[in-house]
C-alpha atoms as a PDB file:
ATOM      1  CA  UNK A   1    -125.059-101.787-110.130  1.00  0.00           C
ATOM      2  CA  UNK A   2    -123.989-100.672-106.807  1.00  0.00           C
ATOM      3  CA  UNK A   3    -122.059 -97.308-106.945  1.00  0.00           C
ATOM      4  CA  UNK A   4    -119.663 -96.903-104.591  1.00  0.00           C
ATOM      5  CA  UNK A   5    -119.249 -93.135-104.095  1.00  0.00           C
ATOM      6  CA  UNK A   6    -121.943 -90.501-104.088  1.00  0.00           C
ATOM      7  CA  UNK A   7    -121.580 -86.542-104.118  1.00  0.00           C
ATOM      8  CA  UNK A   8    -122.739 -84.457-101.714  1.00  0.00           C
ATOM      9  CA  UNK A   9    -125.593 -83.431-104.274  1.00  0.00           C
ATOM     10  CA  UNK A  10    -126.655 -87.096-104.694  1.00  0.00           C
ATOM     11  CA  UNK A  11    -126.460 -87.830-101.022  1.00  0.00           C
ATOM     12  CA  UNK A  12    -128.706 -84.542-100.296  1.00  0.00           C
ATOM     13  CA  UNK A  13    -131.727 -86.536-102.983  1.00  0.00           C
ATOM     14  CA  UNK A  14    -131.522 -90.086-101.072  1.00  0.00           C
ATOM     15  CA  UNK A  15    -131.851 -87.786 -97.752  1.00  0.00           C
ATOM     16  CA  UNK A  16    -134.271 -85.136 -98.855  1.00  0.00           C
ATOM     17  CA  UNK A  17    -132.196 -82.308 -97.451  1.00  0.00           C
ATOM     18  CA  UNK A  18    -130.475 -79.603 -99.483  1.00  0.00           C
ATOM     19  CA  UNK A  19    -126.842 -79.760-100.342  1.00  0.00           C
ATOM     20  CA  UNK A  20    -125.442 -77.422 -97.916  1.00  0.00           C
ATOM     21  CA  UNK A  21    -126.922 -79.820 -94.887  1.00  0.00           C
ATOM     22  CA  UNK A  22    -124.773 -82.671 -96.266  1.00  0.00           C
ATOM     23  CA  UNK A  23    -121.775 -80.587 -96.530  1.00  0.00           C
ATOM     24  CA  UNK A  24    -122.386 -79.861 -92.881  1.00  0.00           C
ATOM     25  CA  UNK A  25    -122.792 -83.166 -91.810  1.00  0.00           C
ATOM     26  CA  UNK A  26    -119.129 -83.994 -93.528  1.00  0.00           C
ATOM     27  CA  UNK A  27    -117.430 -80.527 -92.385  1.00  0.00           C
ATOM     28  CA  UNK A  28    -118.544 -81.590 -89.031  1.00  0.00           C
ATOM     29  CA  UNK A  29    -117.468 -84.715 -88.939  1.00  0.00           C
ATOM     30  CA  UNK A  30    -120.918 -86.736 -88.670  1.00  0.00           C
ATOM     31  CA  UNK A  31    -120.594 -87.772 -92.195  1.00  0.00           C
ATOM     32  CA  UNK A  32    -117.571 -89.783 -93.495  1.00  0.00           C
ATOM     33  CA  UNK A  33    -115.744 -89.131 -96.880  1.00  0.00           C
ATOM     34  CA  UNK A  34    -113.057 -87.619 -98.266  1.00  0.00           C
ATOM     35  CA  UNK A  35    -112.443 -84.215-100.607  1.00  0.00           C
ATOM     36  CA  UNK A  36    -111.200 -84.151-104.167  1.00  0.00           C
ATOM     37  CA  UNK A  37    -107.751 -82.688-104.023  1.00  0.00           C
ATOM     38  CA  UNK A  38    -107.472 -79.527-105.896  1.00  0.00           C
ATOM     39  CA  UNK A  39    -111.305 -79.091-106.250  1.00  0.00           C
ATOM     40  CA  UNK A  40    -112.366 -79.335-102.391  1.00  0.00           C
ATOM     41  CA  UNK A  41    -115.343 -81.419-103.576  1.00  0.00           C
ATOM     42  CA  UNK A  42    -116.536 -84.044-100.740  1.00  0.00           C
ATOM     43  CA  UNK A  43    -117.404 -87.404-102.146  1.00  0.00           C
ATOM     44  CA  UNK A  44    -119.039 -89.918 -99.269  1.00  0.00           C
ATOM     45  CA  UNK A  45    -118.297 -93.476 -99.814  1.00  0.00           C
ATOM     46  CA  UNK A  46    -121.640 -95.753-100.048  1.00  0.00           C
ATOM     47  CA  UNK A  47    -121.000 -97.529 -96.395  1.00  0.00           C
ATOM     48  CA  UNK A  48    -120.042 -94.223 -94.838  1.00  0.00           C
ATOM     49  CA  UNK A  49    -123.991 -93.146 -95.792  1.00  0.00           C
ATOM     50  CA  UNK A  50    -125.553 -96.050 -95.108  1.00  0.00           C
ATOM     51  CA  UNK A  51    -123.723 -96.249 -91.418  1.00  0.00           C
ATOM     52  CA  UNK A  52    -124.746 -92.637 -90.858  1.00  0.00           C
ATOM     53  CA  UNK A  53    -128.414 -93.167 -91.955  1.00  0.00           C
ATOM     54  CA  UNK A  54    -128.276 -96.004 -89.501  1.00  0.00           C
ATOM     55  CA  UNK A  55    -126.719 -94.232 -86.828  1.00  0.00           C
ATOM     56  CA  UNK A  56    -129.310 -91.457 -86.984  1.00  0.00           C
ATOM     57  CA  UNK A  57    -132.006 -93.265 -87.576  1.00  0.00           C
ATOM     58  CA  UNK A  58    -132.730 -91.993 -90.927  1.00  0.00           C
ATOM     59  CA  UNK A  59    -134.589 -93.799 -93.552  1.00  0.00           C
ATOM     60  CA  UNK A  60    -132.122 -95.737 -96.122  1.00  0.00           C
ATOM     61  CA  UNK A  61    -134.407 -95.046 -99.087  1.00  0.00           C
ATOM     62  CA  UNK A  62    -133.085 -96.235-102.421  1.00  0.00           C
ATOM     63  CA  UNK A  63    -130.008 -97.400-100.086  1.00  0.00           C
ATOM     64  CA  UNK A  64    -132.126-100.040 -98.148  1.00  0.00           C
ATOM     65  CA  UNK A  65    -131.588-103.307-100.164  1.00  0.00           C
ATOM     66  CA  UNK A  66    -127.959-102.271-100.609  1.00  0.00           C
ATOM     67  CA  UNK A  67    -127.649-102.611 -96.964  1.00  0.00           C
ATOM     68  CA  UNK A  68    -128.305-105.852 -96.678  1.00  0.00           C
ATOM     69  CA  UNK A  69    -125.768-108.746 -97.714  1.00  0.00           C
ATOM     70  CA  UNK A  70    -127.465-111.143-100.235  1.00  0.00           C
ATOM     71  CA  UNK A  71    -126.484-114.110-100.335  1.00  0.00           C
ATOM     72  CA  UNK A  72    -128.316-117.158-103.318  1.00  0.00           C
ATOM     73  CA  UNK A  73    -128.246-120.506-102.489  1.00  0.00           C
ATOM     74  CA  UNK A  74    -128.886-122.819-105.203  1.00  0.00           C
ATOM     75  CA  UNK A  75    -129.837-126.123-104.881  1.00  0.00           C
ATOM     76  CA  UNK A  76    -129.547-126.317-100.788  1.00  0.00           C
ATOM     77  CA  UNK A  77    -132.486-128.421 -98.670  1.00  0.00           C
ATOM     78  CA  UNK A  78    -134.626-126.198 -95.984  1.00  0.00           C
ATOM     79  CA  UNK A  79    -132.457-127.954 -93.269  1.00  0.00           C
ATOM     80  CA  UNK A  80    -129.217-127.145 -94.795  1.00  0.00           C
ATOM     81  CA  UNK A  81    -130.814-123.535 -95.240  1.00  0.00           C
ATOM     82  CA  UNK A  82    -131.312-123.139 -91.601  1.00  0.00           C
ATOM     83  CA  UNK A  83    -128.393-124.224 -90.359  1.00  0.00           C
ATOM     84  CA  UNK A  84    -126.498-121.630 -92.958  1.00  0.00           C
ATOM     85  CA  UNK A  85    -129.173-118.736 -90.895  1.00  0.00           C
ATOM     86  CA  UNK A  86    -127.587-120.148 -87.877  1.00  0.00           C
ATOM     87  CA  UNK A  87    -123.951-119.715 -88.437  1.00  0.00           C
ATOM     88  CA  UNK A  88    -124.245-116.470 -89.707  1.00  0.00           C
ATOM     89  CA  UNK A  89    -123.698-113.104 -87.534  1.00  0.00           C
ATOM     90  CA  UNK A  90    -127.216-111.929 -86.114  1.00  0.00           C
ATOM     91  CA  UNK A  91    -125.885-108.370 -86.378  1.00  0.00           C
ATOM     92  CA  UNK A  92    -125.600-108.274 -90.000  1.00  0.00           C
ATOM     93  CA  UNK A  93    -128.324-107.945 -91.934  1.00  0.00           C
ATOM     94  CA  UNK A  94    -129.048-110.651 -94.604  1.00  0.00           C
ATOM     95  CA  UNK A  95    -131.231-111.531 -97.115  1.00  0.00           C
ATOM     96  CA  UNK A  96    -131.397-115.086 -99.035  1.00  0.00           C
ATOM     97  CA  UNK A  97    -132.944-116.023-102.415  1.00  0.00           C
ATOM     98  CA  UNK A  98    -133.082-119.729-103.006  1.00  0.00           C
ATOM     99  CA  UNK A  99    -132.998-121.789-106.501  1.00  0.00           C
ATOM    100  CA  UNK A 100    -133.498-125.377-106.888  1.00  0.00           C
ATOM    101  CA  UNK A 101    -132.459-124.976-111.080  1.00  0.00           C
ATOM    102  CA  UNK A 102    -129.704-124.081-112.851  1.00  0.00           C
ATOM    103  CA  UNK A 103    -132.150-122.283-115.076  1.00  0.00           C
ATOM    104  CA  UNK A 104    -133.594-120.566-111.487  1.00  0.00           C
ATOM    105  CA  UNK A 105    -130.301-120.032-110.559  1.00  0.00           C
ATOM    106  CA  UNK A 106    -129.353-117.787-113.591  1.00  0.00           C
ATOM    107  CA  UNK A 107    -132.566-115.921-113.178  1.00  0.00           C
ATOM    108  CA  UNK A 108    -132.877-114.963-109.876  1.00  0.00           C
ATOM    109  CA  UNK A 109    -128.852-114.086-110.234  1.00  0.00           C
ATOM    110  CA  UNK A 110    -129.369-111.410-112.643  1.00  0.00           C
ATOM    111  CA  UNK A 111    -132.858-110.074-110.702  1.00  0.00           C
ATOM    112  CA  UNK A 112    -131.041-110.469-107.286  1.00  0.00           C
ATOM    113  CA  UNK A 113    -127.526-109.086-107.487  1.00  0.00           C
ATOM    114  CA  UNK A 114    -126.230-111.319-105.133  1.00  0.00           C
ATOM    115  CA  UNK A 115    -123.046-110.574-102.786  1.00  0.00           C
ATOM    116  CA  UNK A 116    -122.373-113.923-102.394  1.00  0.00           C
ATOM    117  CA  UNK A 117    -123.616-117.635-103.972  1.00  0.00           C
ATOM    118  CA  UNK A 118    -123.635-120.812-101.908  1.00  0.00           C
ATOM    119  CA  UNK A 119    -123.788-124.015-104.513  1.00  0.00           C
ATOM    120  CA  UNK A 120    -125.075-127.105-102.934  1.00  0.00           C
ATOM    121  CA  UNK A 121    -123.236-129.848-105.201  1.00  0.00           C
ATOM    122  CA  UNK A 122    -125.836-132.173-104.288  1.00  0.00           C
ATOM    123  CA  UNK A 123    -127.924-130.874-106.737  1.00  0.00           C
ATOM    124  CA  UNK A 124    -125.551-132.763-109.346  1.00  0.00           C
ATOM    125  CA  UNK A 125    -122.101-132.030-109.317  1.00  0.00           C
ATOM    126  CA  UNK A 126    -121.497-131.331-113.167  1.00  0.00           C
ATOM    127  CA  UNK A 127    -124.550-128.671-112.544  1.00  0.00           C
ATOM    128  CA  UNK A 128    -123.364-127.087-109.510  1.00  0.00           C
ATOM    129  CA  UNK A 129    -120.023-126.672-111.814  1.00  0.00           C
ATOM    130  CA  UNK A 130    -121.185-125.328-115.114  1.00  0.00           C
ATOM    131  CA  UNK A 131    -123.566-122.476-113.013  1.00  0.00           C
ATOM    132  CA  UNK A 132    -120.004-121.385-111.000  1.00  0.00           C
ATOM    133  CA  UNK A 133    -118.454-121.815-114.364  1.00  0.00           C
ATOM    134  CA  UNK A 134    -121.030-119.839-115.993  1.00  0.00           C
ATOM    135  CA  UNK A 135    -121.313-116.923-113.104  1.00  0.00           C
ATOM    136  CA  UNK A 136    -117.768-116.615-113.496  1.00  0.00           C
ATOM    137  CA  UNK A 137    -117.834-115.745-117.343  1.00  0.00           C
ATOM    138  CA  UNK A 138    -119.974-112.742-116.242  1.00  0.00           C
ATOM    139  CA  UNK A 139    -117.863-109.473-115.860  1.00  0.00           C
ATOM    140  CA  UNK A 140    -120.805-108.592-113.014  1.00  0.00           C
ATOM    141  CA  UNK A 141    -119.611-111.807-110.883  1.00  0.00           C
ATOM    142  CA  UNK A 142    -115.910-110.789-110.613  1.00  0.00           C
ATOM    143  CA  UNK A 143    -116.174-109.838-107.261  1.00  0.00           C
ATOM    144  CA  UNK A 144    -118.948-112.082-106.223  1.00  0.00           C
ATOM    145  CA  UNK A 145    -118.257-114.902-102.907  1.00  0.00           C
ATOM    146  CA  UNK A 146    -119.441-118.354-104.777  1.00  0.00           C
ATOM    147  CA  UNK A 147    -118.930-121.405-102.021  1.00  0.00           C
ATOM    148  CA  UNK A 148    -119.435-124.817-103.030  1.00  0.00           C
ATOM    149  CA  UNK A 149    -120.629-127.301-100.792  1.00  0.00           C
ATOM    150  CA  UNK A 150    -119.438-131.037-101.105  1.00  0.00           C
ATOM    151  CA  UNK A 151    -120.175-134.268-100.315  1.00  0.00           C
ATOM    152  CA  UNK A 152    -118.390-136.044 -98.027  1.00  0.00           C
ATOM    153  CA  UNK A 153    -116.862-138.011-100.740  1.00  0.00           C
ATOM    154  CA  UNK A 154    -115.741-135.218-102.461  1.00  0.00           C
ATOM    155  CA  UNK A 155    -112.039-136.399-103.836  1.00  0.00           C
ATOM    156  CA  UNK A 156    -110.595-132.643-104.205  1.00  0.00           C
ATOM    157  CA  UNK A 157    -112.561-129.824-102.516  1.00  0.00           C
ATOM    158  CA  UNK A 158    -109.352-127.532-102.822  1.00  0.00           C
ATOM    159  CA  UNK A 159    -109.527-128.100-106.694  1.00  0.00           C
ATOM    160  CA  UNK A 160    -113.154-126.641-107.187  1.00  0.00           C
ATOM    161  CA  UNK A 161    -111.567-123.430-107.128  1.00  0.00           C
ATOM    162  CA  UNK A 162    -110.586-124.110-110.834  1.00  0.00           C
ATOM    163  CA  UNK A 163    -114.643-124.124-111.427  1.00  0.00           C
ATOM    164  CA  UNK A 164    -114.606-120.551-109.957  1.00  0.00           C
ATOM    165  CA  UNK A 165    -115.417-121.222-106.026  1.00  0.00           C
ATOM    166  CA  UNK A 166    -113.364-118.967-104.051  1.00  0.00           C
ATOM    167  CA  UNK A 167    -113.837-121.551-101.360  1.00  0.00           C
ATOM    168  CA  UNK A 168    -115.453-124.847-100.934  1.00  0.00           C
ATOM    169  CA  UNK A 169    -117.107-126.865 -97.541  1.00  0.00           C
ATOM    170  CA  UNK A 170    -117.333-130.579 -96.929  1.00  0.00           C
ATOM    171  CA  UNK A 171    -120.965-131.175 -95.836  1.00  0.00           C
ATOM    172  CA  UNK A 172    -122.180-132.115 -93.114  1.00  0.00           C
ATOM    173  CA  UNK A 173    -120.840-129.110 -90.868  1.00  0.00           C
END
């Protein structure tokens, strides 16, 4: 699990310098965060640190995968693939895990983490449903982007969202 706010203590391990050089870096202004109130203690919000790693060229460490935005696709063909790699921002930094199962899908979902899960319904609609069903009954997929994408002949993209897609795409695009 991601955590989303690290001390200056924990910050000083993932950089290798001692405490009182992260406190520095946030007293100065280089490092973003905020301070308890009442207790003056500085607590540095994960993108904050990985932006200033970035910015200084610094090595991410144990931050490194978090940086990236993962995205699964289940059941998607290697053309469909590309043309997702396409559309996307070159300045963000992605990575992409691909299933062809429903059984591969639940796998590499728990190994992977993703931030977000494209469903190809053309891998059979009532299994593209019962995996966004299924991710959804997961407390650790609350937050998590799941797209559907449809056939042409899809008779209610807009109601998919009562499968658990947050949004849903007519194919082709």
């Amino acid at each position: 699990m991601k955590k989303p706010v690290f001390t200056t203590g924990q910050v000083a391990k993932i950089c290798k310098v001692a405490p009182r050089t992260v406190s520095k870096w946030f007293d100065s202004g280089k490092l973003r965060g905020y301070r308890i109130p009442g207790s003056q203690d500085r607590r540095i919000p994960r993108e904050h640190l990985i932006r200033f790693l970035k910015e200084y060229g610094m090595p991410l460490g144990e931050l490194e995968e978090e940086s990236w935005h993962k995205i699964l696709v289940i059941g998607a063909e290697k053309l469909l693939l590309d043309r997702i790699q396409e559309m996307l921002p070159v300045a963000e930094e992605f990575r992409y895990e691909i299933a062809n199962s429903g059984f591969e899908a639940g796998i590499l979902a728990e190994s992977f983490h993703p931030d977000s899960i494209i469903i190809d319904l053309a891998l059979g609609r009532s299994e593209g449903l019962q995996i966004a069903r299924n991710l959804r009954r997961n407390a650790a997929y609350e937050a998590t982007l799941i797209i559907a994408l449809a056939s042409e002949d899809e008779p209610d993209p807009e109601g998919l969202t009562q499968y658990g897609f947050n949004e849903s795409f007519k194919k082709p695009f």
